[in-house]
N, C-alpha and C. Protein backbone atom coordinates (compact mmCIF):
# COMPACT_ATOMS: atom_id res chain seq x y z
N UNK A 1 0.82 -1.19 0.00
CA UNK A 1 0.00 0.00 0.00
C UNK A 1 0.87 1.27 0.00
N UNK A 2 1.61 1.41 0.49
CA UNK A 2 2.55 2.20 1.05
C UNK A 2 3.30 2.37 -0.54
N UNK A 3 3.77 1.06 -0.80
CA UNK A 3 4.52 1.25 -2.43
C UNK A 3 3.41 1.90 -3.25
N UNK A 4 2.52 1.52 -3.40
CA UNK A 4 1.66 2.00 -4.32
C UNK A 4 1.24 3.63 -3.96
N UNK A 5 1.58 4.07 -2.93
CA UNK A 5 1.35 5.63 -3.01
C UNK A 5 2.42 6.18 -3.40
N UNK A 6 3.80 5.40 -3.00
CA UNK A 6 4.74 6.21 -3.76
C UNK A 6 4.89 6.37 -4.90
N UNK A 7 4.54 4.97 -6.02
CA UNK A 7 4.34 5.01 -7.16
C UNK A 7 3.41 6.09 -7.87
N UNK A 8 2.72 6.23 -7.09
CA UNK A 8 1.61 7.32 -7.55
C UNK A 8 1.82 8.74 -7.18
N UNK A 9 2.90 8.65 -6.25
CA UNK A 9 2.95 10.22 -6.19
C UNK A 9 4.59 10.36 -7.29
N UNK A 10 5.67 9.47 -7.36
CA UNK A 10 6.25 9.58 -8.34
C UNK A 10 6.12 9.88 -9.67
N UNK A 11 4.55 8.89 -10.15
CA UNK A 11 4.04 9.15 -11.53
C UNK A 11 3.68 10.62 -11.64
N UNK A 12 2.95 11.03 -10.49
CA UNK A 12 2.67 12.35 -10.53
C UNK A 12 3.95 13.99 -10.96
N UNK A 13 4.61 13.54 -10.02
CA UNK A 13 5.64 14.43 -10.24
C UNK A 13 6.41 14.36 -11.55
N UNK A 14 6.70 13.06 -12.05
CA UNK A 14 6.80 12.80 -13.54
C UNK A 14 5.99 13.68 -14.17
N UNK A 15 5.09 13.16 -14.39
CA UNK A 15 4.41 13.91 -15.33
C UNK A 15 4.33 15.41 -14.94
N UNK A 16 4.37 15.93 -14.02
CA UNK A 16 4.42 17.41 -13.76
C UNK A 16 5.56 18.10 -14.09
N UNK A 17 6.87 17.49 -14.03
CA UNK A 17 8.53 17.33 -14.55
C UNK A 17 8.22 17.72 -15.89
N UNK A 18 7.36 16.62 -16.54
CA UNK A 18 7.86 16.62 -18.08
C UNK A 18 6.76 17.75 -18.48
N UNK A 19 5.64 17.44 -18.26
CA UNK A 19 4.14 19.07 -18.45
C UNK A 19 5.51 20.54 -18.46
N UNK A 20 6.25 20.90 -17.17
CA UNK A 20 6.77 22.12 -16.75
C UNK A 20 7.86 22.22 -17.69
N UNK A 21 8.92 21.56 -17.80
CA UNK A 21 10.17 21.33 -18.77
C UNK A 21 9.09 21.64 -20.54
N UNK A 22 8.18 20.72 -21.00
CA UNK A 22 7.85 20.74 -22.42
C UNK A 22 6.94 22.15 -22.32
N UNK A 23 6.22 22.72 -21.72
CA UNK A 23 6.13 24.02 -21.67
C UNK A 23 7.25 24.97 -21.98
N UNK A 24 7.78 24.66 -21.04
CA UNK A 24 9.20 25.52 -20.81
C UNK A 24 9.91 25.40 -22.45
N UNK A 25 10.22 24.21 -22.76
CA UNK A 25 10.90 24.38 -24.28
C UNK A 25 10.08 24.67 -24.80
N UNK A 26 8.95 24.96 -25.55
CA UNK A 26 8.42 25.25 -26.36
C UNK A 26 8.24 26.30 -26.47
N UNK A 27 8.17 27.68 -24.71
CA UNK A 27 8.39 29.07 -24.74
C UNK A 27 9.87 29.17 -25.56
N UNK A 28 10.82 28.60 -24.80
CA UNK A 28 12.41 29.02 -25.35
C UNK A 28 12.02 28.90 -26.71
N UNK A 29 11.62 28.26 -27.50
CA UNK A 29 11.50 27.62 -28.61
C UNK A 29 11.40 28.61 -29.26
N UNK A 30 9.88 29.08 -29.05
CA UNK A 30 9.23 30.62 -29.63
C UNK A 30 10.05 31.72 -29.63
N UNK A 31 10.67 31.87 -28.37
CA UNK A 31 11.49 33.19 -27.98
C UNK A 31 12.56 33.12 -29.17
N UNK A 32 13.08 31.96 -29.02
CA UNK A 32 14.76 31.56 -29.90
C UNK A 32 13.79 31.93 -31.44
N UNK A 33 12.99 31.30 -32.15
CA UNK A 33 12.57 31.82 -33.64
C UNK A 33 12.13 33.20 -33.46
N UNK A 34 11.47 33.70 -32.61
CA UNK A 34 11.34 35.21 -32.31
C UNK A 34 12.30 36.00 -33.29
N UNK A 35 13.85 35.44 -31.94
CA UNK A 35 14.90 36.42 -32.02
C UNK A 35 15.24 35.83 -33.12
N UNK A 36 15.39 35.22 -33.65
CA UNK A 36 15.90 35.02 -35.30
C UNK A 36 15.01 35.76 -36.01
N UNK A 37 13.84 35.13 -36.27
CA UNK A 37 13.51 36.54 -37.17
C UNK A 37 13.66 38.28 -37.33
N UNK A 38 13.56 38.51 -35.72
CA UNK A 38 13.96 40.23 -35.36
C UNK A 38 14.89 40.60 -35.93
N UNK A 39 16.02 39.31 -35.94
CA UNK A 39 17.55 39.61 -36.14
C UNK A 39 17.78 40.03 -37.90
N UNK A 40 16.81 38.73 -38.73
CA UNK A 40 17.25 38.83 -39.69
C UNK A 40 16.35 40.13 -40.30
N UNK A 41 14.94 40.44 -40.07
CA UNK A 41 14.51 41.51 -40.06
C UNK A 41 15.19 42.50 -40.12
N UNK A 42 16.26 42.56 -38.60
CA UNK A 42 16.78 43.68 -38.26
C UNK A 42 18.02 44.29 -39.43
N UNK A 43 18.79 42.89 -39.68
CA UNK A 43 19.47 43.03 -41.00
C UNK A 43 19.10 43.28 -42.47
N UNK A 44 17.72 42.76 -42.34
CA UNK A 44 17.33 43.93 -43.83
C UNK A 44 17.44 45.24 -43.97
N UNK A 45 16.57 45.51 -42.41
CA UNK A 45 16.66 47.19 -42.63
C UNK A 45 18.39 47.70 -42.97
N UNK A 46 18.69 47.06 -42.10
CA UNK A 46 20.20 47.98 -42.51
C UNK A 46 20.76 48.24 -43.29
N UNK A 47 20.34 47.21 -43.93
CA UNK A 47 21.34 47.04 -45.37
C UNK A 47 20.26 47.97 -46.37
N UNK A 48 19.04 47.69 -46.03
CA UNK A 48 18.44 48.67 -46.90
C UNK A 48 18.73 50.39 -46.38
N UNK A 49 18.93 50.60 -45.31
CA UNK A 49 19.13 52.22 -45.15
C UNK A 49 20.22 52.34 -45.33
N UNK A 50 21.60 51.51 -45.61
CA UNK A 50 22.97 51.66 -46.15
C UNK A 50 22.36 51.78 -47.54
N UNK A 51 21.43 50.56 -48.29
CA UNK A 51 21.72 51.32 -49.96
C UNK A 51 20.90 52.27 -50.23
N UNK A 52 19.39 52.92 -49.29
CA UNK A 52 18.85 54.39 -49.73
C UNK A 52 19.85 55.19 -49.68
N UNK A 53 21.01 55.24 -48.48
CA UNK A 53 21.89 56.03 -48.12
C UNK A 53 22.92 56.36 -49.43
N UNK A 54 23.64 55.40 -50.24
CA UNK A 54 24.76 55.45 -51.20
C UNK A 54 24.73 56.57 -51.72
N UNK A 55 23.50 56.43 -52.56
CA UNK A 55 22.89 57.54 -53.83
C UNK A 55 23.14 59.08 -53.06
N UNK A 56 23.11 58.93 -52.09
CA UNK A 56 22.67 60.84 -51.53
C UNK A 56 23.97 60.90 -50.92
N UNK A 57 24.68 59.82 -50.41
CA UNK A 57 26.01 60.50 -50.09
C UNK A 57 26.98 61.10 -51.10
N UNK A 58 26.50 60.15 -52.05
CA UNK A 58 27.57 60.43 -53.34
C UNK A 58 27.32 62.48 -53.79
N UNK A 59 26.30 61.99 -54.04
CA UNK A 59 25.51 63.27 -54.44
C UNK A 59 25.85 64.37 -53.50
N UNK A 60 25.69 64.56 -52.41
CA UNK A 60 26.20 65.34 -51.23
C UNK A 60 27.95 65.76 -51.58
N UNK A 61 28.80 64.69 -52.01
CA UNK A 61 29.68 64.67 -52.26
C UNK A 61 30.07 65.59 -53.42
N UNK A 62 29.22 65.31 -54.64
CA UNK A 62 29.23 65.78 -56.04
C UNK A 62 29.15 67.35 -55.47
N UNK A 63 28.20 67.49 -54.87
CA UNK A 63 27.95 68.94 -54.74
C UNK A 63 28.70 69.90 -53.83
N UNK A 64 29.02 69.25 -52.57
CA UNK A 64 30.08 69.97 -51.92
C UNK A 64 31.64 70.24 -52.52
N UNK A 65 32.24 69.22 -53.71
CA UNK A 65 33.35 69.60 -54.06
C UNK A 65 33.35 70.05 -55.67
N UNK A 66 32.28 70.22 -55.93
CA UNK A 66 32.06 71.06 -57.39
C UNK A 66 31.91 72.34 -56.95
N UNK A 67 33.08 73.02 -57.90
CA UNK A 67 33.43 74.27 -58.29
C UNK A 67 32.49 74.77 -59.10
N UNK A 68 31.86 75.82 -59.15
CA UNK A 68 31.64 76.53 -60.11
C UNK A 68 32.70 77.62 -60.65
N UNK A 69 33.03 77.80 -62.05
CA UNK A 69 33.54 78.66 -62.18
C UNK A 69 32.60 79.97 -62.65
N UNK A 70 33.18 81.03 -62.21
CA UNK A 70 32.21 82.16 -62.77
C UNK A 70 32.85 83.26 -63.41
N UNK A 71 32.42 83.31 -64.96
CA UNK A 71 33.27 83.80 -65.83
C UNK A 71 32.27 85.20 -65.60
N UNK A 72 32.97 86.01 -65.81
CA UNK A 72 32.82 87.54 -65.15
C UNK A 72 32.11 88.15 -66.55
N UNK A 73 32.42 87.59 -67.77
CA UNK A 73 32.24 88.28 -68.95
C UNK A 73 30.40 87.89 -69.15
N UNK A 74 30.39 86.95 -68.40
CA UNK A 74 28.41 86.45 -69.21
C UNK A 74 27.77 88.04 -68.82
N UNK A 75 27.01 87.97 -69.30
CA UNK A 75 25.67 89.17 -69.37
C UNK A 75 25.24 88.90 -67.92
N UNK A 76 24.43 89.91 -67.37
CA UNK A 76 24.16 90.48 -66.43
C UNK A 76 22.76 89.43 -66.02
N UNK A 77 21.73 89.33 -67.25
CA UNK A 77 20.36 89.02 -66.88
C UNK A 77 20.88 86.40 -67.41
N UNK A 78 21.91 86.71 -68.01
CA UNK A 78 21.88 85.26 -67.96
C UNK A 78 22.39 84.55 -66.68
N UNK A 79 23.19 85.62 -65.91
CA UNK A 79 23.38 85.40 -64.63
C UNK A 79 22.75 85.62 -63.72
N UNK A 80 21.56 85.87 -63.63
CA UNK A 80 20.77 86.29 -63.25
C UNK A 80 19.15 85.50 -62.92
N UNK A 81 19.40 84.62 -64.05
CA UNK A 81 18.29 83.99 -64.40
C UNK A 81 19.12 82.53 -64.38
N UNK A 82 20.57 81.86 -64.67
CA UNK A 82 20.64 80.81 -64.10
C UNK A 82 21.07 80.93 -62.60
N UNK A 83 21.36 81.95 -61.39
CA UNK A 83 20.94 81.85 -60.14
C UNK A 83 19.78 81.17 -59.94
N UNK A 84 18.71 81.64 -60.81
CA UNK A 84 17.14 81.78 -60.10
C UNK A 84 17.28 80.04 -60.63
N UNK A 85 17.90 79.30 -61.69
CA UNK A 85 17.77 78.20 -61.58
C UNK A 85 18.27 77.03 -60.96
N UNK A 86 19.86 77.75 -60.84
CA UNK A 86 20.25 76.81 -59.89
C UNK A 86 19.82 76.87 -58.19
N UNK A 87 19.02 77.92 -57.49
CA UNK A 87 18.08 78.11 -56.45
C UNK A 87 17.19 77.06 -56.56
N UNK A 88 16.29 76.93 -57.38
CA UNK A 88 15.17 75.97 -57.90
C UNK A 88 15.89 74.71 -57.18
N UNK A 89 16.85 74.09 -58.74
CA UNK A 89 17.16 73.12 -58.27
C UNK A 89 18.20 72.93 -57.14
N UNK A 90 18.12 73.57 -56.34
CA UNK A 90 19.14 73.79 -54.66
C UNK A 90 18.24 73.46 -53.85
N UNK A 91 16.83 74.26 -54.06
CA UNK A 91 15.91 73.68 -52.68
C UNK A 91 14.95 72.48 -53.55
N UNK A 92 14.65 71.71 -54.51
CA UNK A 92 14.03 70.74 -54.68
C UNK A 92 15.46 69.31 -53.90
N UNK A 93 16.60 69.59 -54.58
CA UNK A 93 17.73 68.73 -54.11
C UNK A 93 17.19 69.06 -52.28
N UNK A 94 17.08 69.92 -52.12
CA UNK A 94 16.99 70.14 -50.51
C UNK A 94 16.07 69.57 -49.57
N UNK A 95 14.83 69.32 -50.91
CA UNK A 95 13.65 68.68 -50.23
C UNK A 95 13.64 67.29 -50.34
N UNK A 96 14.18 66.89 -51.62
CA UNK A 96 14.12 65.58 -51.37
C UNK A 96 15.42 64.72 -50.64
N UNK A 97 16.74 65.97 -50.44
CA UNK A 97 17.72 65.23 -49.32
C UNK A 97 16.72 65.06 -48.02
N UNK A 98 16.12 65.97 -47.75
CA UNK A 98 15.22 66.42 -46.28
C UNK A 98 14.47 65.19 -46.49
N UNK A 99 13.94 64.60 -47.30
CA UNK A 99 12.61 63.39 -47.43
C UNK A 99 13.52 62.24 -46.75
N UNK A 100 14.66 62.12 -47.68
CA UNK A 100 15.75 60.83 -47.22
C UNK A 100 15.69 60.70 -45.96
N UNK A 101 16.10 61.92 -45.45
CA UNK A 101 16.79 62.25 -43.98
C UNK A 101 15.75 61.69 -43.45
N UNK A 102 14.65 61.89 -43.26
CA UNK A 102 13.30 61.57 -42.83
C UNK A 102 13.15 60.19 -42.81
N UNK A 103 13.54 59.73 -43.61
CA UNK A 103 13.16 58.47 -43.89
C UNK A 103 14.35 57.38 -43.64
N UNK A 104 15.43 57.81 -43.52
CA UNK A 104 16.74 57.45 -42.27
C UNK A 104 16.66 57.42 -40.89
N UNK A 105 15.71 58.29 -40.70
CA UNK A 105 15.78 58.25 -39.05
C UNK A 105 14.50 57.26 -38.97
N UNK A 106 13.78 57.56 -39.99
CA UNK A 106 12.65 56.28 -39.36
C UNK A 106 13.10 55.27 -39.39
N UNK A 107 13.49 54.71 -40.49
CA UNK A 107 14.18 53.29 -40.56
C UNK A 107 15.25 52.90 -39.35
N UNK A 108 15.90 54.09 -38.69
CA UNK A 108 16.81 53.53 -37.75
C UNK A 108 16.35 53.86 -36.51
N UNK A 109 14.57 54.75 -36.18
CA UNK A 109 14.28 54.55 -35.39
C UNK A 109 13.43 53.26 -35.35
N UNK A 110 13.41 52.31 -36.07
CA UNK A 110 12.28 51.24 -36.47
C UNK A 110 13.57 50.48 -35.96
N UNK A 111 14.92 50.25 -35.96
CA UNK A 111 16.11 49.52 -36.17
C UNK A 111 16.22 49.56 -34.48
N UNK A 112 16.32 50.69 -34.16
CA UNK A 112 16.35 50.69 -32.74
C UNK A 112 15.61 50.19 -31.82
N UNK A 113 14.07 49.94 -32.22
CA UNK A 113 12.78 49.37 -31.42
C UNK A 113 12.99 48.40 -31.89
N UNK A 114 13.65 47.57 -32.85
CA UNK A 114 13.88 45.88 -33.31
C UNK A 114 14.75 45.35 -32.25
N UNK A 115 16.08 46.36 -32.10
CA UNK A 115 16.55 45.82 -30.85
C UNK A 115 16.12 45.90 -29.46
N UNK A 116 15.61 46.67 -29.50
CA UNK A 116 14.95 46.67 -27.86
C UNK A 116 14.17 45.38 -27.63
N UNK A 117 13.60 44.86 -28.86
CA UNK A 117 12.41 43.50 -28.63
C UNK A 117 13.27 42.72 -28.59
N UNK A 118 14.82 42.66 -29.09
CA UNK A 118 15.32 41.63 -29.19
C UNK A 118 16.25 41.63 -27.70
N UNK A 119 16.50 42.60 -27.19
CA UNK A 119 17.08 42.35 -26.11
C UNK A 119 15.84 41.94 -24.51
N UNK A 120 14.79 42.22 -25.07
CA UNK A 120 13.60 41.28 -24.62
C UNK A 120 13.43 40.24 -24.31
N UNK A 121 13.30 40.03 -26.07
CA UNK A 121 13.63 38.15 -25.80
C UNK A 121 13.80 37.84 -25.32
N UNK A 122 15.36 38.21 -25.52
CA UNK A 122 16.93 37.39 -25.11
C UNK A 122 16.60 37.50 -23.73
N UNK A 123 16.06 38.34 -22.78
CA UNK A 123 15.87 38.55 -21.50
C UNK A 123 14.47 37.17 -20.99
N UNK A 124 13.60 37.12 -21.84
CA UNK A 124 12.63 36.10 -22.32
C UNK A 124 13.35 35.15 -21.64
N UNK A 125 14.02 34.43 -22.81
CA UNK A 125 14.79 33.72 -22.77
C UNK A 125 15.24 32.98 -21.70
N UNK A 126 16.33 33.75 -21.17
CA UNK A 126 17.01 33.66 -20.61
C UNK A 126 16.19 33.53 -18.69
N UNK A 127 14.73 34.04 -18.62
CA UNK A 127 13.96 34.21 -17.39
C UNK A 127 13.58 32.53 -18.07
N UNK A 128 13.04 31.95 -18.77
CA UNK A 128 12.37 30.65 -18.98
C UNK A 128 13.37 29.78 -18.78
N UNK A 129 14.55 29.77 -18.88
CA UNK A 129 15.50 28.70 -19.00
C UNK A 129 16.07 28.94 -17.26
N UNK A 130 15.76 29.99 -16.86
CA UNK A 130 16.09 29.78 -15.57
C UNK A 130 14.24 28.91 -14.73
N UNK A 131 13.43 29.88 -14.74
CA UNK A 131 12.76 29.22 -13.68
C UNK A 131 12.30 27.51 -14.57
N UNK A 132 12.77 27.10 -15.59
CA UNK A 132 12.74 25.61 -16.00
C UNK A 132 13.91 24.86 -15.16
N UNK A 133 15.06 25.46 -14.63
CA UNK A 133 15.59 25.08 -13.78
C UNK A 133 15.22 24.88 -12.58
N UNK A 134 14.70 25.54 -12.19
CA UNK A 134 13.89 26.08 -10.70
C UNK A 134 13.04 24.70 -10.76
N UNK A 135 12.07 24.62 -11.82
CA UNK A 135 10.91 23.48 -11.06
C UNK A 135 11.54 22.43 -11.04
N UNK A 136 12.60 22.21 -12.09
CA UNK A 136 13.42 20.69 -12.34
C UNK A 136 13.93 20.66 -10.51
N UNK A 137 14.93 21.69 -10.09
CA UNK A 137 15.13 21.33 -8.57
C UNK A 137 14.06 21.00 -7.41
N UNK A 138 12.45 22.26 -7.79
CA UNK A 138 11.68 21.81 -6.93
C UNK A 138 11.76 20.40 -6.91
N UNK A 139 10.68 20.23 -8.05
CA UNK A 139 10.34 18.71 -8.27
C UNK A 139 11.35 17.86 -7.71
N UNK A 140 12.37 17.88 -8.23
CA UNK A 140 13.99 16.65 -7.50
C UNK A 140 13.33 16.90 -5.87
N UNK A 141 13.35 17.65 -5.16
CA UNK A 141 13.61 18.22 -3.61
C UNK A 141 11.97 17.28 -3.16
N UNK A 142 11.15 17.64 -4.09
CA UNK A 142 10.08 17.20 -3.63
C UNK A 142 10.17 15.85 -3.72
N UNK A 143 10.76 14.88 -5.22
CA UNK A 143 11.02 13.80 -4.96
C UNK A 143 12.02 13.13 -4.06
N UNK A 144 12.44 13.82 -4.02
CA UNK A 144 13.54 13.43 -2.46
C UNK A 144 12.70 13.56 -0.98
N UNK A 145 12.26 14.71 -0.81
CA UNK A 145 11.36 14.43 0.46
C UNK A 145 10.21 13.76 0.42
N UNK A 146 9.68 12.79 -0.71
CA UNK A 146 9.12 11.68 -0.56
C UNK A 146 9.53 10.95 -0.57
N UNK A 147 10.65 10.74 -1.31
CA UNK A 147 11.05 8.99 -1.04
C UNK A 147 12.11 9.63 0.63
N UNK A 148 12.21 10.52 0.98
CA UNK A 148 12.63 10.19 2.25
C UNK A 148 11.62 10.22 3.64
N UNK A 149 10.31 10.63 3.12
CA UNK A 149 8.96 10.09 3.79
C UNK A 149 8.91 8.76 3.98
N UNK A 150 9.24 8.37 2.32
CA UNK A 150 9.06 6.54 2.26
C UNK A 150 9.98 5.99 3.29
């Protein structure tokens, strides 16, 4: 009689062992594909706001070390009237550098909230794989202070 309760409270804790542990992996499980996807997510963006980025650095480039020369002899009103065009195209270049810019900081404020979830996880993680330790010792402690009941 006596055997047969231990058997039954052993089966019990078994199965409560393996219920707490297969829970437990199957959170890690989730968390771990989580953070892989965030990650590789996270590596698209980058690489995509490195190649929006190329085009406008270059360009930034083109324009900060181009010279104009200014020949003193042109007429008064042709100088006059390509100012008013190169103005034009100074603030359209201006608006759509300004759009980029805009659209750099979103992407790397979107880059920045990818890692925050991912250092989540990983925090996830890392809380499930501990208290899956935790019940594995309860449980042991508890099976030990029954069979030292027995």
């Amino acid at each position: 009689m006596v055997q047969d309760f231990k058997n039954k409270y052993e089966n019990e804790i078994n199965k409560h062992k393996r219920w707490s542990i297969s829970v437990l992996v199957k959170d890690v499980d989730e968390a771990s594909r989580n953070k892989i996807e965030l990650e590789y997510h996270l590596e698209g963006l980058i690489d995509n706001i490195n190649f929006l980025r190329q085009p406008y650095e270059k360009k930034i480039q083109r324009c900060t070390s181009a010279v104009l020369p200014m020949n003193s002899s042109t007429p008064w009103r042709w100088t006059e009237s390509s100012q008013g065009l190169h103005s034009v195209q100074g603030h359209s270049e201006d608006l759509l550098i300004s759009e980029m810019n805009f659209n750099v900081s979103h992407l790397q404020a979107e880059t920045e909230a990818f890692k925050g979830q991912r250092i989540y996880l990983e925090a996830a993680i890392a809380d499930a794989e501990q208290s899956r330790e935790l019940v594995i010792k309860d449980a042991n402690a508890k099976l030990a202070e029954l069979e030292a009941t027995l």
